[in-house]
Protein backbone atom coordinates (compact mmCIF):
# COMPACT_ATOMS: atom_id res chain seq x y z
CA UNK A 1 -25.02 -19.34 -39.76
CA UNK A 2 -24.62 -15.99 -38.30
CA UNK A 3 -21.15 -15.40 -36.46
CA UNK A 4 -21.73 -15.28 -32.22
CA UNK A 5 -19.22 -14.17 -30.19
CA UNK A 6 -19.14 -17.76 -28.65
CA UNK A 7 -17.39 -18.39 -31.82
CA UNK A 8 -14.95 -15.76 -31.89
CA UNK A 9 -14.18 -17.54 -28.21
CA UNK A 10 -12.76 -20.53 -30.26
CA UNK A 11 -11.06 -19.02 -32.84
CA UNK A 12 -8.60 -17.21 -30.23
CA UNK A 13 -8.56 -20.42 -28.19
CA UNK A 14 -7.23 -22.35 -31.30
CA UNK A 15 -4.69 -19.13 -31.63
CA UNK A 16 -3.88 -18.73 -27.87
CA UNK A 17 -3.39 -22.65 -27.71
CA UNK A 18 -1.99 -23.68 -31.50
CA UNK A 19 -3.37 -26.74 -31.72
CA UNK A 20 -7.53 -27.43 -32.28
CA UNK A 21 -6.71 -30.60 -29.67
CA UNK A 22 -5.77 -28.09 -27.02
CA UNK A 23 -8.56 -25.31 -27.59
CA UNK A 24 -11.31 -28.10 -27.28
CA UNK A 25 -10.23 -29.54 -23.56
CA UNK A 26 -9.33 -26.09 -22.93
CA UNK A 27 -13.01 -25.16 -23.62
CA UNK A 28 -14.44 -28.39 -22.18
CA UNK A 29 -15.74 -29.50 -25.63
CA UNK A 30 -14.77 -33.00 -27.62
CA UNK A 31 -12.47 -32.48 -30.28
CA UNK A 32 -14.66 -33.76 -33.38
CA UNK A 33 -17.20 -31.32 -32.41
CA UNK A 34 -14.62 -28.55 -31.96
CA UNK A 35 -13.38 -29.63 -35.23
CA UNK A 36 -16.64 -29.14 -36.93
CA UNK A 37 -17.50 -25.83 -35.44
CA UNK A 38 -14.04 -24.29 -36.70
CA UNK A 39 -15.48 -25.87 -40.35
CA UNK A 40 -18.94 -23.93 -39.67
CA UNK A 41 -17.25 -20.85 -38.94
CA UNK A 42 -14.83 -20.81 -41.66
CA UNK A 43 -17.75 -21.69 -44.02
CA UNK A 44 -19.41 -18.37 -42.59
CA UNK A 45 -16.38 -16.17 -43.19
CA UNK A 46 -15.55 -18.04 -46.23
CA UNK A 47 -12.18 -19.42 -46.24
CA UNK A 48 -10.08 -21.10 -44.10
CA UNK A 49 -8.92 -19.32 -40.51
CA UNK A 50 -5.71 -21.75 -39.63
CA UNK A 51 -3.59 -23.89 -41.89
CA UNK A 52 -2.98 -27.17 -39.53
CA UNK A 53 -0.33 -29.63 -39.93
CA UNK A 54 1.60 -32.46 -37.31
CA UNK A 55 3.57 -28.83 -35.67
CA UNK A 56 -0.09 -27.49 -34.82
CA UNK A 57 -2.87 -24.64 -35.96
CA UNK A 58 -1.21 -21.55 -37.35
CA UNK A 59 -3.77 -18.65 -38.69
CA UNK A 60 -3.81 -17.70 -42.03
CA UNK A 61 -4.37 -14.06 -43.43
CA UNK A 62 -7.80 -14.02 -42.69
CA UNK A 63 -7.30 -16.05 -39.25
CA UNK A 64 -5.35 -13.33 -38.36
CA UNK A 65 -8.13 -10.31 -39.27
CA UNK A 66 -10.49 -12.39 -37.57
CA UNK A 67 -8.70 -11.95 -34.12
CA UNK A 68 -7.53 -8.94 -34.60
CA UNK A 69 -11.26 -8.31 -34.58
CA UNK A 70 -11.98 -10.33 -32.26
CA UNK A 71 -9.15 -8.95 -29.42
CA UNK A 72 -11.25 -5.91 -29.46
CA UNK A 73 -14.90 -7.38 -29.16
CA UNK A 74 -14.52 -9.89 -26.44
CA UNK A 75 -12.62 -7.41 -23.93
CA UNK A 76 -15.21 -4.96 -24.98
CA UNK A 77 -18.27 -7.39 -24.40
CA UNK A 78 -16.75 -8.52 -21.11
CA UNK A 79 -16.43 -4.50 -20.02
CA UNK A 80 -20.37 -4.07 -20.46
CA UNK A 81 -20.97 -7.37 -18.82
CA UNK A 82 -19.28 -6.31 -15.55
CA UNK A 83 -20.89 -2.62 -16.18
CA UNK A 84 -24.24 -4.64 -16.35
CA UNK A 85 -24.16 -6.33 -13.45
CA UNK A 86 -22.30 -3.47 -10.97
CA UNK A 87 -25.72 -1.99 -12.02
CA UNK A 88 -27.84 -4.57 -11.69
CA UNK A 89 -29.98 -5.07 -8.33
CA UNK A 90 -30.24 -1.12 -7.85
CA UNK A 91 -33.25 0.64 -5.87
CA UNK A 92 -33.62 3.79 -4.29
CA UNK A 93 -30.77 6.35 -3.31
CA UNK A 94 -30.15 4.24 -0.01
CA UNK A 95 -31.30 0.53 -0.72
CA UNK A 96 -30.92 -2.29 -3.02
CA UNK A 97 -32.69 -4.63 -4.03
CA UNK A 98 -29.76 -7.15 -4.14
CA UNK A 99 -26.85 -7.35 -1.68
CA UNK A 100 -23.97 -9.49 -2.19
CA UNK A 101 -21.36 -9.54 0.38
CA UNK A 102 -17.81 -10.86 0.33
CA UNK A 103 -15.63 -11.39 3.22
CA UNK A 104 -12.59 -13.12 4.79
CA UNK A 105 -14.70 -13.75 8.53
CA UNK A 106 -14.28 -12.13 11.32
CA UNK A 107 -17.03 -9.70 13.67
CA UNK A 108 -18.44 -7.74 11.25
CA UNK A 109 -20.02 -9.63 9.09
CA UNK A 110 -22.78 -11.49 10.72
CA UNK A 111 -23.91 -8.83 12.26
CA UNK A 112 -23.92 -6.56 9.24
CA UNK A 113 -26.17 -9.09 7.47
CA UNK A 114 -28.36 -9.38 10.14
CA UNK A 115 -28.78 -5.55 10.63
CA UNK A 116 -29.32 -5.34 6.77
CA UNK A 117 -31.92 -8.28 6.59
CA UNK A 118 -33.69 -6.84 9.61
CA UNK A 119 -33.82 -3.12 7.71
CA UNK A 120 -34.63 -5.20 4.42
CA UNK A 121 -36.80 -8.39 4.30
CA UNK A 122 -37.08 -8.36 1.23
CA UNK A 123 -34.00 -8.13 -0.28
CA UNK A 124 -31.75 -10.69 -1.72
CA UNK A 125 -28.58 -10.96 0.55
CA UNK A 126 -25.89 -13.29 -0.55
CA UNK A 127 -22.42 -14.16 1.32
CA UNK A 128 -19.12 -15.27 -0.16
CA UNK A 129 -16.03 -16.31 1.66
CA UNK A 130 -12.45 -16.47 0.77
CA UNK A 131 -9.05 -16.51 2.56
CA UNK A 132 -7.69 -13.28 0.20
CA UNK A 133 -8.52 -9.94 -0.12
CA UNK A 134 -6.93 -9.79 -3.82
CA UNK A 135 -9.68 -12.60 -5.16
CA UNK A 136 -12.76 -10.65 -3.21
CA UNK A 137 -11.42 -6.89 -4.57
CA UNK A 138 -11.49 -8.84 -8.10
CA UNK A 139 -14.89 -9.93 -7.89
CA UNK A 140 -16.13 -6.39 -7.09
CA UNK A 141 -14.24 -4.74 -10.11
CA UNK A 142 -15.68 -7.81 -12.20
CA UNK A 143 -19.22 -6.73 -10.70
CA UNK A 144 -19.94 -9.92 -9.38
CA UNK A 145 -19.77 -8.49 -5.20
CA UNK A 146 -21.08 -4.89 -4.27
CA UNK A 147 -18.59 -5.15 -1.14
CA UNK A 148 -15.70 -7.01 0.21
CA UNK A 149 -15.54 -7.16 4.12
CA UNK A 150 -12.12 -7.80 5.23
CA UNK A 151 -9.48 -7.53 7.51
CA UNK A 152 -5.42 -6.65 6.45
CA UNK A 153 -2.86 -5.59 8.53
CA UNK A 154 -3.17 -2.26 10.71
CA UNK A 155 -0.65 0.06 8.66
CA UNK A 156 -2.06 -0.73 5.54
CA UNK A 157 -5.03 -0.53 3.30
CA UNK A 158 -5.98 -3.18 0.50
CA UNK A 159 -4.18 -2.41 -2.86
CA UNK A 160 -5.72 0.58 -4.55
CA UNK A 161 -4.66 -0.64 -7.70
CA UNK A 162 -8.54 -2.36 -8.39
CA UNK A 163 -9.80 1.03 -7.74
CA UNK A 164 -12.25 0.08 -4.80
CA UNK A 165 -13.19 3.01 -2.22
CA UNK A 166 -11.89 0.96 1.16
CA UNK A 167 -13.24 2.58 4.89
CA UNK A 168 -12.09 1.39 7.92
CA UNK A 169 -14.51 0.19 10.25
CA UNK A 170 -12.25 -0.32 13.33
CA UNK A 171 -8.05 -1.49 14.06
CA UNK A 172 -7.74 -3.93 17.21
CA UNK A 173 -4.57 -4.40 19.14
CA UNK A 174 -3.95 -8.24 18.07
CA UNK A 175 -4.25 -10.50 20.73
CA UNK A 176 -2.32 -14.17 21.70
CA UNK A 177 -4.19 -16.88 21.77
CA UNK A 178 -3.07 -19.55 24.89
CA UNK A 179 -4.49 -21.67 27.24
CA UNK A 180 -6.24 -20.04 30.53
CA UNK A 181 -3.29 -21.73 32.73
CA UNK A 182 -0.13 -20.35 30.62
CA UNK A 183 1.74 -18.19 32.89
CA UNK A 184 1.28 -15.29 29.98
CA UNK A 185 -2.43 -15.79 30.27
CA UNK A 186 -2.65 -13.63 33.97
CA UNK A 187 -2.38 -10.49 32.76
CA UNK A 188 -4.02 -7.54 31.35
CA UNK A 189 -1.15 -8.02 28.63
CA UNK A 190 1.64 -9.72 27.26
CA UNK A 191 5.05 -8.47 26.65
CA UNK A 192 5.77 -10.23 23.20
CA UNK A 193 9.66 -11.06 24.33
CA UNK A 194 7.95 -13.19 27.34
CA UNK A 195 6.71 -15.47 24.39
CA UNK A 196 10.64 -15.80 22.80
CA UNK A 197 10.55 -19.19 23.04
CA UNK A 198 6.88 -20.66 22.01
CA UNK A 199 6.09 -22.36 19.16
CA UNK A 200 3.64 -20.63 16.62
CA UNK A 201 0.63 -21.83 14.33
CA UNK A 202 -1.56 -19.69 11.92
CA UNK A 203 -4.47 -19.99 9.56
CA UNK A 204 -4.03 -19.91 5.82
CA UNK A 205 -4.61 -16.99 3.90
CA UNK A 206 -3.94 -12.95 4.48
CA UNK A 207 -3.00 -12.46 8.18
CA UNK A 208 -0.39 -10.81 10.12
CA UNK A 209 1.56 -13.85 10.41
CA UNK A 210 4.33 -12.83 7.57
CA UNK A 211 6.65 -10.02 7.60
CA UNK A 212 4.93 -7.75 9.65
CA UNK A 213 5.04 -10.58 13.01
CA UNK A 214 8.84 -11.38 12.07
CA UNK A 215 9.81 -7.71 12.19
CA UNK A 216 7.72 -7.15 15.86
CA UNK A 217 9.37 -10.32 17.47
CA UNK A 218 12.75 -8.58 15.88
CA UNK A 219 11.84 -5.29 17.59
CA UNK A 220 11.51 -7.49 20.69
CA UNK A 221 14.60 -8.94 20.74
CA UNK A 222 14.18 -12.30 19.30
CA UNK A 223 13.47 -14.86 15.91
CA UNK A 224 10.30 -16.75 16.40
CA UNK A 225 10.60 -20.45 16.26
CA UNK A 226 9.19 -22.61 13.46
CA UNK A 227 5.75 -21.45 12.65
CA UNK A 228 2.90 -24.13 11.58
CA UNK A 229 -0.32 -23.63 9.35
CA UNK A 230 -4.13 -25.22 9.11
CA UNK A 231 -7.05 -23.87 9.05
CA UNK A 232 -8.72 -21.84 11.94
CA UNK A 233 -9.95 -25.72 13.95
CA UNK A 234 -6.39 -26.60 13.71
CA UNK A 235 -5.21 -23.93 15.30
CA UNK A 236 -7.21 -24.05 17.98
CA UNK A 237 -6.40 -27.68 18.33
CA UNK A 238 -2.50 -27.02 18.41
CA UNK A 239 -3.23 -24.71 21.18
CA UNK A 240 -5.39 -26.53 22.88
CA UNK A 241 -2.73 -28.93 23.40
CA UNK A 242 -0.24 -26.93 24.07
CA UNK A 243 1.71 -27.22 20.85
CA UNK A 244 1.36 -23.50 19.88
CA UNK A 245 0.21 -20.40 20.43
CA UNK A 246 -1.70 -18.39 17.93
CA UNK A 247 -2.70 -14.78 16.83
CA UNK A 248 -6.38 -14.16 17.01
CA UNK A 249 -8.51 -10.70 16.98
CA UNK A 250 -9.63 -9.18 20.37
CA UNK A 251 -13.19 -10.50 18.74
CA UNK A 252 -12.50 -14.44 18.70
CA UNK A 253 -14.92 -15.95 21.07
CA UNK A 254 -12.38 -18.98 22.29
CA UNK A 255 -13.31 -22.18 23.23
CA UNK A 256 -13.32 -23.41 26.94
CA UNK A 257 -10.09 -23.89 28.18
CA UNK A 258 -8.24 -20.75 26.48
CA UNK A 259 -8.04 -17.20 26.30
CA UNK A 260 -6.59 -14.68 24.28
CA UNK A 261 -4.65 -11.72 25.81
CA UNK A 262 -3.65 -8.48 24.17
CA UNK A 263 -0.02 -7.85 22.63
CA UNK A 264 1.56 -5.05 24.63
CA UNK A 265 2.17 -1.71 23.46
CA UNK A 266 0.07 -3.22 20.19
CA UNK A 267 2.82 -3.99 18.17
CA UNK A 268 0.48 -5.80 15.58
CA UNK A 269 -2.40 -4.56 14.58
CA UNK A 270 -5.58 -5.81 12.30
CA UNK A 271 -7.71 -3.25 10.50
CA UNK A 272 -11.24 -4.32 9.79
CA UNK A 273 -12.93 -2.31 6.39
CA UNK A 274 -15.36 -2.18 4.20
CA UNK A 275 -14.65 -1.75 0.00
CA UNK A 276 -17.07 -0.97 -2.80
CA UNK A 277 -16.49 0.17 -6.51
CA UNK A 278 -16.99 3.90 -6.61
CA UNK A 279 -19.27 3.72 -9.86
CA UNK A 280 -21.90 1.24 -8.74
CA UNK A 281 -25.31 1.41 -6.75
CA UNK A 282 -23.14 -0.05 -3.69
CA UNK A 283 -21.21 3.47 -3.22
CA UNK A 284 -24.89 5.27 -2.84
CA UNK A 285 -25.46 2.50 -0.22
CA UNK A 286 -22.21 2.50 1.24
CA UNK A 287 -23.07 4.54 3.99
CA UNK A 288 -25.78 2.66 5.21
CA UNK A 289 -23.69 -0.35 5.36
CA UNK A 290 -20.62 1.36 6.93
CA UNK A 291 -23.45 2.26 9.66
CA UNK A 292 -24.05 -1.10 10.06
CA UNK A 293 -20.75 -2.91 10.00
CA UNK A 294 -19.32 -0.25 12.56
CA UNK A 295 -22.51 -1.55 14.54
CA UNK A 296 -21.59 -5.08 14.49
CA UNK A 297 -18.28 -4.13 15.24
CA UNK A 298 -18.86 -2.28 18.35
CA UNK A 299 -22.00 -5.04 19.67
CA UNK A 300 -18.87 -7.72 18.94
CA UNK A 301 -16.09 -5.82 20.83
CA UNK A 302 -18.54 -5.46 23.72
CA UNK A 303 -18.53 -9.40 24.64
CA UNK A 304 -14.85 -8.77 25.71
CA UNK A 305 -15.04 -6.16 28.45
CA UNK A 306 -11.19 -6.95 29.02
CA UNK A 307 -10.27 -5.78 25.80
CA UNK A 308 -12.79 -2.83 25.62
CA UNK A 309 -11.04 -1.80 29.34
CA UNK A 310 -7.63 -2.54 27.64
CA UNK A 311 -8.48 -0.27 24.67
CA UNK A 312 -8.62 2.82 26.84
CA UNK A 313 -5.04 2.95 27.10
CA UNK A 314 -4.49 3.06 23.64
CA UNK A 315 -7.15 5.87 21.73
CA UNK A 316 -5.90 5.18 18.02
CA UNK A 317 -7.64 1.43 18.55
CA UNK A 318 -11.12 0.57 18.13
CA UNK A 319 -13.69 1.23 16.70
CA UNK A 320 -12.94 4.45 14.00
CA UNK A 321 -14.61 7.92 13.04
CA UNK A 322 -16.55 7.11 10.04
CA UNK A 323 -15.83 9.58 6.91
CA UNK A 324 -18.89 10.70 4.97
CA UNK A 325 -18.38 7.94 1.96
């Protein structure tokens, strides 16, 4: 038997875990067959890797080579695995032939696809949707997105610690989400401390619903009341009956019945960008697709002529100069 790395995979489970009972449902396998792989193995290296008694699976001498060994092959083999595929799916200087797209919602991203599959018939395009930036910037550095589409909080970019290039496509003036008849609701604005004593409800995941709301209802003079979470159809819900109100982008298209109306003096504000990893075919493309998902942005802001009337009054909102990438 020749030694594959799928083997070196149990050995360190069986080391990681200490016991062969623990490596097999750790690996999904039974534990006789575990068992008689370990055998097969340490026939192949020729000598036993663990000495195993009722306190678990300790390695031996040469259990303990093997792993060193092995510590530096698996990492290694992962590293050109995630080079492999950051690579794979390139075409010319300003296309691919595969796109795959991450992103958290919001206005870009439809339209973005749609530009791209109008520009590109042929090309693969593939979405994938979380609630957190941190797990999309992951699966870019682990090549298994070319970009993450997503949305953090105005005064901030994504953590450059996964070394991702990040662009802004746009910051919007967050807006209050209410029913058309809430007093709030007749104005070009709202003065957050008119709002000091509503209930609040937000969506899971990354939002401007932590610190960053607590500290502008401080800086307006007041502690917001208990806040409640769901997802996005139970927010609407909660506001729909009145429970709640919510913070939504200027984008949200809301459902009969409510309305969403711009913070005043934008004390909260959402920052809409685009991040790719700076050695793969995506940063030759990134351009293109910066094009694009400013686009979308601007054909989305458009369907609110309130907000694109309230943006005038404040320049540093919108839609954003795009940097050569």
């Amino acid at each position: 038997m020749n030694l594959e790395l799928r083997h070196l995979k149990v050995v360190c489970a069986i080391a990681e875990t200490g016991s062969v009972t623990k490596a097999a449902s750790l690996l999904g396998l039974a534990q006789p067959a575990l068992t008689a792989q370990l055998q097969r193995i340490e026939r192949t290296l020729g000598g036993p890797l663990f000495e195993r008694d009722r306190r678990g699976a300790r390695p031996t001498a040469l259990g303990e080579l093997v792993l060193s060994r092995a510590r530096v092959l698996l990492p290694a083999m992962k590293g050109l695995q995630d080079e492999a595929a950051r690579l794979a799916g390139a075409g010319s200087d300003n296309t691919m032939s595969r796109y795959r797209i991450g992103s958290i919602g919001g206005p870009i991203i439809g339209g973005m696809v749609h530009r791209l599959s109008e520009a590109q018939p042929d090309a693969q395009i593939s979405t994938h949707a979380s609630y957190y930036v941190e797990e999309l910037a992951t699966m870019v550095l682990a090549g298994k997105l070319d970009y993450a589409q997503v949305g953090v909080c105005g005064d901030a970019l994504p953590s450059a610690e996964y070394g991702l290039v990040w662009q802004t496509i746009a910051i919007d003036g967050v807006c209050v989400l209410m029913p058309e008849k809430h007093p709030a609701a007749k104005g070009v604005d709202v003065d957050l401390a008119d709002l000091a004593e509503e209930q609040w409800v937000a969506g899971t995941g990354d939002g401007c619903f932590g610190d960053c709301f607590a500290a502008a209802c401080a800086r307006a003079g007041f502690t917001p009341r208990r806040m409640l979470e769901t997802d996005i159809r139970g927010c609407v819900d909660m506001v729909e009956s009145g429970l709640a109100l919510a913070l939504c982008q200027p984008t949200f298209r809301p459902p009969g019945g409510l309305t969403h109306v711009p913070i005043q003096g934008a004390p909260l504000r959402w920052r809409q960008v685009l991040g790719w990893h700076p050695d793969s075919p995506a940063a030759r493309v990134a351009p293109r697709l910066i094009s694009m998902a400013s686009e979308a942005y601007q054909e989305a802001a458009a369907r609110n002529p309130l907000y694109v009337e309230w943006l005038e009054g404040y320049p540093q909102l919108g839609a954003q100069q795009l940097a050569a990438a």
